[in-house]
PDB file of N, CA and C in Angstrom:
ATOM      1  N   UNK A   1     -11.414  -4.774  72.865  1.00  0.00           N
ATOM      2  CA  UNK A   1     -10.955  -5.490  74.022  1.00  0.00           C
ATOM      3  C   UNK A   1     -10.219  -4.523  74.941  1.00  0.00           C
ATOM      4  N   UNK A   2     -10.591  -4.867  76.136  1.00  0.00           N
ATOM      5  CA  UNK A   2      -9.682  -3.793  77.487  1.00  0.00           C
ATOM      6  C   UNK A   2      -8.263  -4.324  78.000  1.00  0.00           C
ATOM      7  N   UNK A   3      -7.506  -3.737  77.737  1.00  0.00           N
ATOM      8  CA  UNK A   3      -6.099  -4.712  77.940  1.00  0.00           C
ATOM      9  C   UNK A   3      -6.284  -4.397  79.335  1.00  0.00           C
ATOM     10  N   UNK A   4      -6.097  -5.135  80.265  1.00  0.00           N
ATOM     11  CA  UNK A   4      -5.764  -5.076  81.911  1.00  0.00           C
ATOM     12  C   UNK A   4      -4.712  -6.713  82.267  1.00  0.00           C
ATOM     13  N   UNK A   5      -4.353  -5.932  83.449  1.00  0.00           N
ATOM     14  CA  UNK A   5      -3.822  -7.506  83.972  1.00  0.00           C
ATOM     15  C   UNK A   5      -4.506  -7.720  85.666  1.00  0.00           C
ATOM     16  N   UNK A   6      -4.524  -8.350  86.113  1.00  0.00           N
ATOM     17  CA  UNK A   6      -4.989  -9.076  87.131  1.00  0.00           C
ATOM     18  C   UNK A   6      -4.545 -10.176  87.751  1.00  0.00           C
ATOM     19  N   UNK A   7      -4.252 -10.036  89.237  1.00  0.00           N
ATOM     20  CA  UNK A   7      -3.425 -11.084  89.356  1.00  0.00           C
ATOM     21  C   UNK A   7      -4.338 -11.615  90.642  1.00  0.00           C
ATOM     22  N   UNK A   8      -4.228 -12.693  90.476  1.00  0.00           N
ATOM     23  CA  UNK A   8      -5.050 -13.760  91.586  1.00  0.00           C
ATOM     24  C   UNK A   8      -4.582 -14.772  92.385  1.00  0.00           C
ATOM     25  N   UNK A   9      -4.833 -14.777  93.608  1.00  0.00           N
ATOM     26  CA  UNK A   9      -4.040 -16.140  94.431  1.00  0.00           C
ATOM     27  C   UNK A   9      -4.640 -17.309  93.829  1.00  0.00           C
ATOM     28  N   UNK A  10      -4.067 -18.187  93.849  1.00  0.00           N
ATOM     29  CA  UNK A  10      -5.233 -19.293  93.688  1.00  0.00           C
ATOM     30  C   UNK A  10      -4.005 -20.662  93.695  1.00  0.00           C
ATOM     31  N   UNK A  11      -4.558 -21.758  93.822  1.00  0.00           N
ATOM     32  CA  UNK A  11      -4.409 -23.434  94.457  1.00  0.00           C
ATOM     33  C   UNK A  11      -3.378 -23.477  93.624  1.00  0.00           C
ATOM     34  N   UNK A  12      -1.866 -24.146  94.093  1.00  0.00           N
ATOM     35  CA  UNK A  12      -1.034 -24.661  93.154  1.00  0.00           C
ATOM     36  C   UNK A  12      -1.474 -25.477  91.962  1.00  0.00           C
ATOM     37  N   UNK A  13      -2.791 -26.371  92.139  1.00  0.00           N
ATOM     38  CA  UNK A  13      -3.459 -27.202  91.571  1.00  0.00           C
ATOM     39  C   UNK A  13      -4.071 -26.685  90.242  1.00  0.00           C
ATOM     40  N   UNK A  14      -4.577 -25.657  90.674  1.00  0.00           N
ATOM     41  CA  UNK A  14      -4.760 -24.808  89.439  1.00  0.00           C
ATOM     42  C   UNK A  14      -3.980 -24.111  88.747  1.00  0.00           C
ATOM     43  N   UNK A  15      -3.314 -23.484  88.975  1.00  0.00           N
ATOM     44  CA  UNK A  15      -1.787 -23.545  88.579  1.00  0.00           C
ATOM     45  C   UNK A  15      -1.574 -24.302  87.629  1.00  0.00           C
ATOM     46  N   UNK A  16      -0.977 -25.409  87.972  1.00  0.00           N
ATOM     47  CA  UNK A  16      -0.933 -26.676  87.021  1.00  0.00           C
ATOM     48  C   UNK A  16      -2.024 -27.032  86.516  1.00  0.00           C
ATOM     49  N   UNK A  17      -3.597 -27.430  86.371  1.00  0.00           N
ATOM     50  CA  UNK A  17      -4.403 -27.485  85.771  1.00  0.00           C
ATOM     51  C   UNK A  17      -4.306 -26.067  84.406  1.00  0.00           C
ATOM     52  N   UNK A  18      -4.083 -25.425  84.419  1.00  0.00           N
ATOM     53  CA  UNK A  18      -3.874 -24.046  83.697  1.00  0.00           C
ATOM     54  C   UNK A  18      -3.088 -23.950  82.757  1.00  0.00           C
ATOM     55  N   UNK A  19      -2.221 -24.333  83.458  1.00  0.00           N
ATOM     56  CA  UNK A  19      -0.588 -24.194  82.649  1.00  0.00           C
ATOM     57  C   UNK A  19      -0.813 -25.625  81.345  1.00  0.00           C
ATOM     58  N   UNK A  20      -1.196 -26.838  82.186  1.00  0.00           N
ATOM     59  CA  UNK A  20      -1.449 -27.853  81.261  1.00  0.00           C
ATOM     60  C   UNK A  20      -2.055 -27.688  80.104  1.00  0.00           C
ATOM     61  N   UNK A  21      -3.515 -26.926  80.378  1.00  0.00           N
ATOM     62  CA  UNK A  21      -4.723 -26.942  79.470  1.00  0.00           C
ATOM     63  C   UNK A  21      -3.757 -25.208  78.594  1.00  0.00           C
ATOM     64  N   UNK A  22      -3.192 -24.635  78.456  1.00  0.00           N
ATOM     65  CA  UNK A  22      -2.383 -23.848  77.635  1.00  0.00           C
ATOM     66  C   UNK A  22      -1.786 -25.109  76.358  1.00  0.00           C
ATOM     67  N   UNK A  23      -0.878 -25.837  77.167  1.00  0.00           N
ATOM     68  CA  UNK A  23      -0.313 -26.732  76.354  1.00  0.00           C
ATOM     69  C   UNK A  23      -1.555 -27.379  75.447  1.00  0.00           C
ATOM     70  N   UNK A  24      -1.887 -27.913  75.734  1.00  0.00           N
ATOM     71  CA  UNK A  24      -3.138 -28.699  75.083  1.00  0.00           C
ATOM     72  C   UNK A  24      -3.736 -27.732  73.993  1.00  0.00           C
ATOM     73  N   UNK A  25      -3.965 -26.331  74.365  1.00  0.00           N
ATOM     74  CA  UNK A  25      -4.292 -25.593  73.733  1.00  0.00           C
ATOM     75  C   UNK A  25      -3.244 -25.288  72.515  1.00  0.00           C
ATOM     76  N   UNK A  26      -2.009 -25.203  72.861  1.00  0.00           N
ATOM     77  CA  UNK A  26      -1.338 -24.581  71.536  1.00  0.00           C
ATOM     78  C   UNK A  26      -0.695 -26.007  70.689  1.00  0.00           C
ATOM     79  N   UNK A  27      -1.318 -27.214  70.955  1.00  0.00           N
ATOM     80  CA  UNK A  27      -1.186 -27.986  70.218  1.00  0.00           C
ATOM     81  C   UNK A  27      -2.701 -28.010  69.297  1.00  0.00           C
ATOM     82  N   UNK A  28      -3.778 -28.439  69.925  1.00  0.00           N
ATOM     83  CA  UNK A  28      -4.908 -27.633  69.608  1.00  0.00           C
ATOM     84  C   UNK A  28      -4.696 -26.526  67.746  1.00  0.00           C
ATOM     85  N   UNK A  29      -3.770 -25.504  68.616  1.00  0.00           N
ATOM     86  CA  UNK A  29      -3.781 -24.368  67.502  1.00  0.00           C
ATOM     87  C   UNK A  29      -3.178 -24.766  66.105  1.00  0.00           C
ATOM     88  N   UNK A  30      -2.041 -25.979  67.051  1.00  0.00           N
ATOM     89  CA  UNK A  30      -1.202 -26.426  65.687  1.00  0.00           C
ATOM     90  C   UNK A  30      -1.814 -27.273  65.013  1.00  0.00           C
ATOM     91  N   UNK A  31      -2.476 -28.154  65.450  1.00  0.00           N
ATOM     92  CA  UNK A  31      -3.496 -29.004  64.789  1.00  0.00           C
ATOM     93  C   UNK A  31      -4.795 -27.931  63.392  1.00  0.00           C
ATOM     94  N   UNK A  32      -4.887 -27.104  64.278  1.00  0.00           N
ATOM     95  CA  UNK A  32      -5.852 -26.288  63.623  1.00  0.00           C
ATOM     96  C   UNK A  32      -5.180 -25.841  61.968  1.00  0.00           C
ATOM     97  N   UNK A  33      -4.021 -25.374  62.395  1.00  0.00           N
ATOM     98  CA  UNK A  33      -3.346 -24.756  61.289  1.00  0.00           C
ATOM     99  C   UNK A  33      -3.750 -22.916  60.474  1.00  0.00           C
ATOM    100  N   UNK A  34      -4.409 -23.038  59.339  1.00  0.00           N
ATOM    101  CA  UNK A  34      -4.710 -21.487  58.977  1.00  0.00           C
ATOM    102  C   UNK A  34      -6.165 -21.530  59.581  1.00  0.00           C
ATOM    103  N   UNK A  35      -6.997 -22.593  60.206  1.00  0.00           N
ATOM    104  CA  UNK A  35      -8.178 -22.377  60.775  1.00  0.00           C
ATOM    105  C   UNK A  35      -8.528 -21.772  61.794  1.00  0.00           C
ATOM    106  N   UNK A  36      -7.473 -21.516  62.521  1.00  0.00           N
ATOM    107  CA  UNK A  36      -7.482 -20.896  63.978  1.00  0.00           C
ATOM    108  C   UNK A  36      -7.602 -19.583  63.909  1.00  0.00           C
ATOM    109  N   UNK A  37      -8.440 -18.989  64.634  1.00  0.00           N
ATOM    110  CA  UNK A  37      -8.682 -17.503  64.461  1.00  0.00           C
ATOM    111  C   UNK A  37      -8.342 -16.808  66.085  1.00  0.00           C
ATOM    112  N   UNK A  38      -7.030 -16.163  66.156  1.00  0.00           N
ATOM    113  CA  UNK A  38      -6.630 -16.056  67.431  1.00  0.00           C
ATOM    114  C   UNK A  38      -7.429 -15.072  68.116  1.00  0.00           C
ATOM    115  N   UNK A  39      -8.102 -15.348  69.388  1.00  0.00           N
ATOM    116  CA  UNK A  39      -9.032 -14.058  69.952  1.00  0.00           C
ATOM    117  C   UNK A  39      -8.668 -13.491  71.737  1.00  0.00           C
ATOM    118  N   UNK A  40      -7.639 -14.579  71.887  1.00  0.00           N
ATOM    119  CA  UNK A  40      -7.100 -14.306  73.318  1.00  0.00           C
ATOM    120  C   UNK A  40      -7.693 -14.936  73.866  1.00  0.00           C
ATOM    121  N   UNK A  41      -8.926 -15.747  74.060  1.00  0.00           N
ATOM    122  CA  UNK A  41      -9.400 -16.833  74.991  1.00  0.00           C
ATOM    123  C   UNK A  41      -8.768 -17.937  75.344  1.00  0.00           C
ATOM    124  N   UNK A  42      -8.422 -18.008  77.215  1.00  0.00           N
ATOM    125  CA  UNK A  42      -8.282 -18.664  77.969  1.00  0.00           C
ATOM    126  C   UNK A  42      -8.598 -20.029  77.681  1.00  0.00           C
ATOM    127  N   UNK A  43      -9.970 -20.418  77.337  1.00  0.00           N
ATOM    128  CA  UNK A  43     -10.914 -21.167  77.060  1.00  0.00           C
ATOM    129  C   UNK A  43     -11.697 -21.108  75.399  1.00  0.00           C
ATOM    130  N   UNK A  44     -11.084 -21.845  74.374  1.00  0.00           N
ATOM    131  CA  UNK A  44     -11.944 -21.674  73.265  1.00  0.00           C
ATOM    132  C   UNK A  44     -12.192 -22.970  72.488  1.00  0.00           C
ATOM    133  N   UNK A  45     -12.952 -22.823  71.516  1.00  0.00           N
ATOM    134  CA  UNK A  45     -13.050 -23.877  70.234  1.00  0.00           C
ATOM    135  C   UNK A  45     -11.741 -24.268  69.810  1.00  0.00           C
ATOM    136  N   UNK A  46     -12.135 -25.403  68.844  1.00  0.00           N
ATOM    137  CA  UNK A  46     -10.969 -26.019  68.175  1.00  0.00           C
ATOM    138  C   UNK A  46     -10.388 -25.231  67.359  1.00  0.00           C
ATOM    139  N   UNK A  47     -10.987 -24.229  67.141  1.00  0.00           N
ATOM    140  CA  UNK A  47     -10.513 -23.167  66.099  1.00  0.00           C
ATOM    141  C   UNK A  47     -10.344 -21.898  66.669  1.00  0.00           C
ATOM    142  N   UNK A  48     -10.182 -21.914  68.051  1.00  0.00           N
ATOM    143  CA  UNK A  48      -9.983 -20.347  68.680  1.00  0.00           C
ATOM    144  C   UNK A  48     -10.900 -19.290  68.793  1.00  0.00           C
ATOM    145  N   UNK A  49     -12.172 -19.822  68.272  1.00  0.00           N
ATOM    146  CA  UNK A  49     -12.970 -18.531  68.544  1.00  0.00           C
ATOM    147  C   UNK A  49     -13.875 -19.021  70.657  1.00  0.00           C
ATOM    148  N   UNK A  50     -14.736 -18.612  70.643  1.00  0.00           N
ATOM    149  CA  UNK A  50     -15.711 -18.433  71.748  1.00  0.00           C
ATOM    150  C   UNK A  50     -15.998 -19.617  71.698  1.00  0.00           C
ATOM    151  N   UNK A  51     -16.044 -20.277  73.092  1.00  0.00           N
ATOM    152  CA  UNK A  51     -16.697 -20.760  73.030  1.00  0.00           C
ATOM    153  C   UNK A  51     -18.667 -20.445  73.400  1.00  0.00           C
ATOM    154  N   UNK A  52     -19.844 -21.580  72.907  1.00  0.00           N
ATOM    155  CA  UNK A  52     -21.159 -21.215  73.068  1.00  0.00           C
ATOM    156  C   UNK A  52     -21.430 -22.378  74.285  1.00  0.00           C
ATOM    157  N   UNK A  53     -22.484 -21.977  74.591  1.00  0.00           N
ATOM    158  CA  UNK A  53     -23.605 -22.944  75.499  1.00  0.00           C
ATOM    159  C   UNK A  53     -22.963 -24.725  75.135  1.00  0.00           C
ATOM    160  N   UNK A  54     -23.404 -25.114  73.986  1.00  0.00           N
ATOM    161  CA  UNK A  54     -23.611 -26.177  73.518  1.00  0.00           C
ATOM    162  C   UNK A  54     -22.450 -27.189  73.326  1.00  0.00           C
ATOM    163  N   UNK A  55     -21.247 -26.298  73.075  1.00  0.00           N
ATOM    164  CA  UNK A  55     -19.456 -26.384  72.812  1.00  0.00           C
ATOM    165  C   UNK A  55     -18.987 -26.502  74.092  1.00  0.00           C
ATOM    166  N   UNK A  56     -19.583 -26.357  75.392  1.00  0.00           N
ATOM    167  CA  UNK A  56     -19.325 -26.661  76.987  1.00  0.00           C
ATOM    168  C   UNK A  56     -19.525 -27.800  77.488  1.00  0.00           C
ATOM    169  N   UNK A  57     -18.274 -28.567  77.698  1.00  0.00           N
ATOM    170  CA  UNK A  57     -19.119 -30.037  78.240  1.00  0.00           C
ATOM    171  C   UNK A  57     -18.365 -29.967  79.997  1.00  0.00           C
ATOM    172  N   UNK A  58     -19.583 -30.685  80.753  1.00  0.00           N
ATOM    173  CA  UNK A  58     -19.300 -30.292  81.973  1.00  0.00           C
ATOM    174  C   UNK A  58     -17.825 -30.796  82.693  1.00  0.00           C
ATOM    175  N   UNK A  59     -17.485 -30.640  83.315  1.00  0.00           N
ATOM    176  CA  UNK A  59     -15.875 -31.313  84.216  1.00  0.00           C
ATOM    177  C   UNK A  59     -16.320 -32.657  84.304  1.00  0.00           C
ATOM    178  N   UNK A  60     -15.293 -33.796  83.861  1.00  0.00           N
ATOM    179  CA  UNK A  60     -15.902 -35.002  84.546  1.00  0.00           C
ATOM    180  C   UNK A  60     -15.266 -35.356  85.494  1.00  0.00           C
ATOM    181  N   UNK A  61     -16.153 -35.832  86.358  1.00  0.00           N
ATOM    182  CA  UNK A  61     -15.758 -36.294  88.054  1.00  0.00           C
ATOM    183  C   UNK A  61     -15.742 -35.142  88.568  1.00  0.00           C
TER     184      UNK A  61
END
């Protein structure tokens, strides 16, 4: 992995959409327990790895 940082303008909205879906996520992790395999994704499975094609469900609305 390439450690970099990057910083981006972007919508207060997302912002908060972001920050939320973190939370969600590290409850997520706690739920998971020793199943979680930490990989640094933004966006992952119930168990922290990648998500695939099939594990993507579209935005609703």
């Amino acid at each position: 992995m390439i450690d970099s940082v990057i910083t981006l303008a972007m919508p207060m909205r997302c912002v908060v959409a972001l920050r939320l879906h973190r939370i969600r996520q590290r409850a997520a992790k706690r739920a998971a327990g020793q199943k979680w395999r930490e990989h640094g994704h933004v966006f992952a499975s119930q168990v922290g790895t990648e998500l695939d094609a099939p594990g993507i469900r579209p935005f609703p609305g």
